[in-house]
Protein backbone atom coordinates (compact mmCIF):
# COMPACT_ATOMS: atom_id res chain seq x y z
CA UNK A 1 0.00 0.00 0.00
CA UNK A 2 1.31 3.39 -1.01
CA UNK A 3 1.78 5.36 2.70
CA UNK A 4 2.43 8.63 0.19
CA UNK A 5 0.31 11.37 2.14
CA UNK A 6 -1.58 13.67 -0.34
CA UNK A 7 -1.66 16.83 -0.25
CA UNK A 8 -4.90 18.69 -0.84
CA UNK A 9 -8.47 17.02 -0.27
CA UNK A 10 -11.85 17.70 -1.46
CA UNK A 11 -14.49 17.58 0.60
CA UNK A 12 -17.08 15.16 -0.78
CA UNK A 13 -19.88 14.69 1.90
CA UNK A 14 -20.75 14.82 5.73
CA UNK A 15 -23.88 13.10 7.31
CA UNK A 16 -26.56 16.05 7.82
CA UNK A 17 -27.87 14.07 10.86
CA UNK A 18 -24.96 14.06 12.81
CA UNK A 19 -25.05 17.63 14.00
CA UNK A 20 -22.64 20.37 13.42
CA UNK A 21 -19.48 18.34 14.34
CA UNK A 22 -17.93 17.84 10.72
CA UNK A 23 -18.03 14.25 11.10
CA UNK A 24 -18.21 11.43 10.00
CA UNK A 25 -17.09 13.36 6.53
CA UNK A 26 -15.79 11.93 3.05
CA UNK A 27 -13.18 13.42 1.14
CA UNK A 28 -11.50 13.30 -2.61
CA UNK A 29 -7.33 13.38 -2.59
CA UNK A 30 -5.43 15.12 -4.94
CA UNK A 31 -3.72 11.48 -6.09
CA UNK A 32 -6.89 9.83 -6.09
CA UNK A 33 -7.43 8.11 -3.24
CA UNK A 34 -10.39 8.85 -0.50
CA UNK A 35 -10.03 9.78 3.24
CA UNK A 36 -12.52 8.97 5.80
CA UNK A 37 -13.25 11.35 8.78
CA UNK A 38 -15.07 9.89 11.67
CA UNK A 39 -14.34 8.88 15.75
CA UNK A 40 -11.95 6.62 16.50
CA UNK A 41 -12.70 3.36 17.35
CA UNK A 42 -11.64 2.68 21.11
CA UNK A 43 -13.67 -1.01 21.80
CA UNK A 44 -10.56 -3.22 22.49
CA UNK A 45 -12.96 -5.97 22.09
CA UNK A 46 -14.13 -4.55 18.42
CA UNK A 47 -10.95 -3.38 17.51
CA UNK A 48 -9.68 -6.96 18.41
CA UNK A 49 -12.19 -8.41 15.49
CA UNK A 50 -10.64 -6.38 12.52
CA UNK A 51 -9.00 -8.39 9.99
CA UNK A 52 -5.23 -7.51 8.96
CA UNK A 53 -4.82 -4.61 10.80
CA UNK A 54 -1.30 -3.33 10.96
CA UNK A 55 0.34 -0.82 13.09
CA UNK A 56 0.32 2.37 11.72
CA UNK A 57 -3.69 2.15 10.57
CA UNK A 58 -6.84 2.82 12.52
CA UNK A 59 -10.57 2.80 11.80
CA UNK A 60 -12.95 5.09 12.34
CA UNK A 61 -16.82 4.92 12.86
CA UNK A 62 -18.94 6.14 10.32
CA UNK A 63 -22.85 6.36 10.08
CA UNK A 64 -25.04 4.58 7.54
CA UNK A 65 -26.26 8.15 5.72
CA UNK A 66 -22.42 8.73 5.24
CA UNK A 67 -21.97 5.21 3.71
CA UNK A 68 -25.52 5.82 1.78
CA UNK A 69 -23.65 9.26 0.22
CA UNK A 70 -20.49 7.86 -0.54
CA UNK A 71 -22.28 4.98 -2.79
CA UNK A 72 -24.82 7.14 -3.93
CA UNK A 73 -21.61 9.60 -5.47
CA UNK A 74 -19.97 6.42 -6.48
CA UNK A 75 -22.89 5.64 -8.69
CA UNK A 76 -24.83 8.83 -9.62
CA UNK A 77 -27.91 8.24 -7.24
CA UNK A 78 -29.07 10.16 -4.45
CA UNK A 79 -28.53 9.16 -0.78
């Protein structure tokens, strides 16, 4: 996996239901990959059940309307 960090994003989408916070968001790169916003998973006991999960990653939460945007700009639809 390229670990190159890009250097401008795009701001794609943010749930509208989640309040003012600015997360979970969705973002473009400038190199064409995508960059998740959301809260940190902390569960030791869910964080224990990811698959392949080196050091140097993490995973964030993200709620279903952000998933429902980020398919529904991936295929032309609405959310």
């Amino acid at each position: 996996m390229d670990h190159k960090q890009p250097q401008q994003l795009e701001h794609i989408a943010t749930d509208p239901n989640t309040g003012k916070d600015g997360c979970p968001s969705y973002y473009a790169t400038d190199d064409g990959r995508y960059i998740v916003q959301g809260y940190k998973l902390t569960s030791d006991h869910a964080r224990g059940q990811l698959v392949n999960f080196p050091d140097g990653e993490d995973a964030v939460i993200i709620t279903k309307g952000l998933a429902d945007l980020i398919v529904a700009h991936h295929t032309g639809t609405t959310a």
